[in-house]
Protein backbone atom coordinates (compact mmCIF):
# COMPACT_ATOMS: atom_id res chain seq x y z
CA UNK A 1 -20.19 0.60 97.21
CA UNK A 2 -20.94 4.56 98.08
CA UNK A 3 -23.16 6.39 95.56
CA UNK A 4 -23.00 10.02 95.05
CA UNK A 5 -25.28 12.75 94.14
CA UNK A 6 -25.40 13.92 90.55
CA UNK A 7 -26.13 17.48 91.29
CA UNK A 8 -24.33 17.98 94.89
CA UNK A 9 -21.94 15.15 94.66
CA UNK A 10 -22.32 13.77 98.10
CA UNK A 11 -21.44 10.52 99.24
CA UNK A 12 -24.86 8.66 100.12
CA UNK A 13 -25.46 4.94 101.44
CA UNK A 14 -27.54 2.64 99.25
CA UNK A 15 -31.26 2.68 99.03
CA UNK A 16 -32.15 6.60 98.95
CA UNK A 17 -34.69 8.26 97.17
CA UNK A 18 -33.80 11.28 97.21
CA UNK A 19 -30.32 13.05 98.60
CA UNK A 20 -31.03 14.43 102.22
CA UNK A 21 -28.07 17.61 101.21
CA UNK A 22 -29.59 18.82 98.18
CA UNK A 23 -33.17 17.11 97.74
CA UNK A 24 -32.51 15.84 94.18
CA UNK A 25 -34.47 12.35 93.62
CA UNK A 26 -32.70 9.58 93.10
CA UNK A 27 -34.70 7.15 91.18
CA UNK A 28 -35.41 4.26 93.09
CA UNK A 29 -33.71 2.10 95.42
CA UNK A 30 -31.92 -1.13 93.75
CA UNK A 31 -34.20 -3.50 95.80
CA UNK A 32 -37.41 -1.47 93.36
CA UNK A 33 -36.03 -2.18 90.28
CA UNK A 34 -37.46 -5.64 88.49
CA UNK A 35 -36.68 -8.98 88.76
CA UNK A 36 -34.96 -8.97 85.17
CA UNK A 37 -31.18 -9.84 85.38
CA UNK A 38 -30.76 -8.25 81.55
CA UNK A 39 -32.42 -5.28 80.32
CA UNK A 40 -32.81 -4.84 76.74
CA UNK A 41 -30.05 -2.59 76.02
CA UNK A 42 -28.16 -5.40 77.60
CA UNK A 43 -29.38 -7.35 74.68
CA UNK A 44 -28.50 -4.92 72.25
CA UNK A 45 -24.93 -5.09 73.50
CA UNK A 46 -24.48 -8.57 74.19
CA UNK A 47 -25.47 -9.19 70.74
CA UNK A 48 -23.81 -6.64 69.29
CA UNK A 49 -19.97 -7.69 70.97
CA UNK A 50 -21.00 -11.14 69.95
CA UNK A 51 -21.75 -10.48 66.00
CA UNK A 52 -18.74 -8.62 66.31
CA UNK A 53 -16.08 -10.91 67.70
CA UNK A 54 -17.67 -13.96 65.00
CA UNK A 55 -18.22 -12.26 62.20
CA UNK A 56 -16.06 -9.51 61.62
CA UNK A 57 -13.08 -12.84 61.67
CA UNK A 58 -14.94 -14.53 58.85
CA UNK A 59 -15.32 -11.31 56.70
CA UNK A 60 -11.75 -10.78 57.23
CA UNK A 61 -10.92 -14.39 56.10
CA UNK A 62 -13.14 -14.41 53.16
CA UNK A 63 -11.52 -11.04 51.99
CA UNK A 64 -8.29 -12.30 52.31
CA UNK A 65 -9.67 -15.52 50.58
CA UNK A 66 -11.33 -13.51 47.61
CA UNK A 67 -7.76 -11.57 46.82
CA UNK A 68 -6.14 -14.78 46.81
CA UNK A 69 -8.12 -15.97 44.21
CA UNK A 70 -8.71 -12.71 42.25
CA UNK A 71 -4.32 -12.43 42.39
CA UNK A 72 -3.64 -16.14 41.59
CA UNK A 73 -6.02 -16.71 38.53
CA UNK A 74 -4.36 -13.28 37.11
């Protein structure tokens, strides 16, 4: 997949460090980066969709739950 330059917006090949049009570094090279498959905002968001999707279901059913109750013994 092509990567372009933030500041010149040319098309570059993988593995630059810097764009030969303008000279603006490019951090480094995917091959540089670490070893870790996640990185902690990963984490974060992982977590995050996860608490989410379970519990935001169980605080709906134990609201619905509670008014049930609360309407019933009325």
């Amino acid at each position: 997949m092509p990567l372009w330059c933030p500041k010149c917006h040319a098309m570059l090949p993988e593995g630059l460090e810097k764009c030969p049009s303008c000279g603006v570094k490019l951090g480094k090279p995917k091959s540089e980066e670490s070893d870790e498959e996640f990185s902690r905002a990963d984490y974060f968001w992982y977590s995050a969709y996860t608490i989410g999707v379970v519990l935001i279901p169980i605080i709906v059913v134990i609201g619905i739950s509670l008014l049930c109750l609360f309407l019933y013994f009325r």
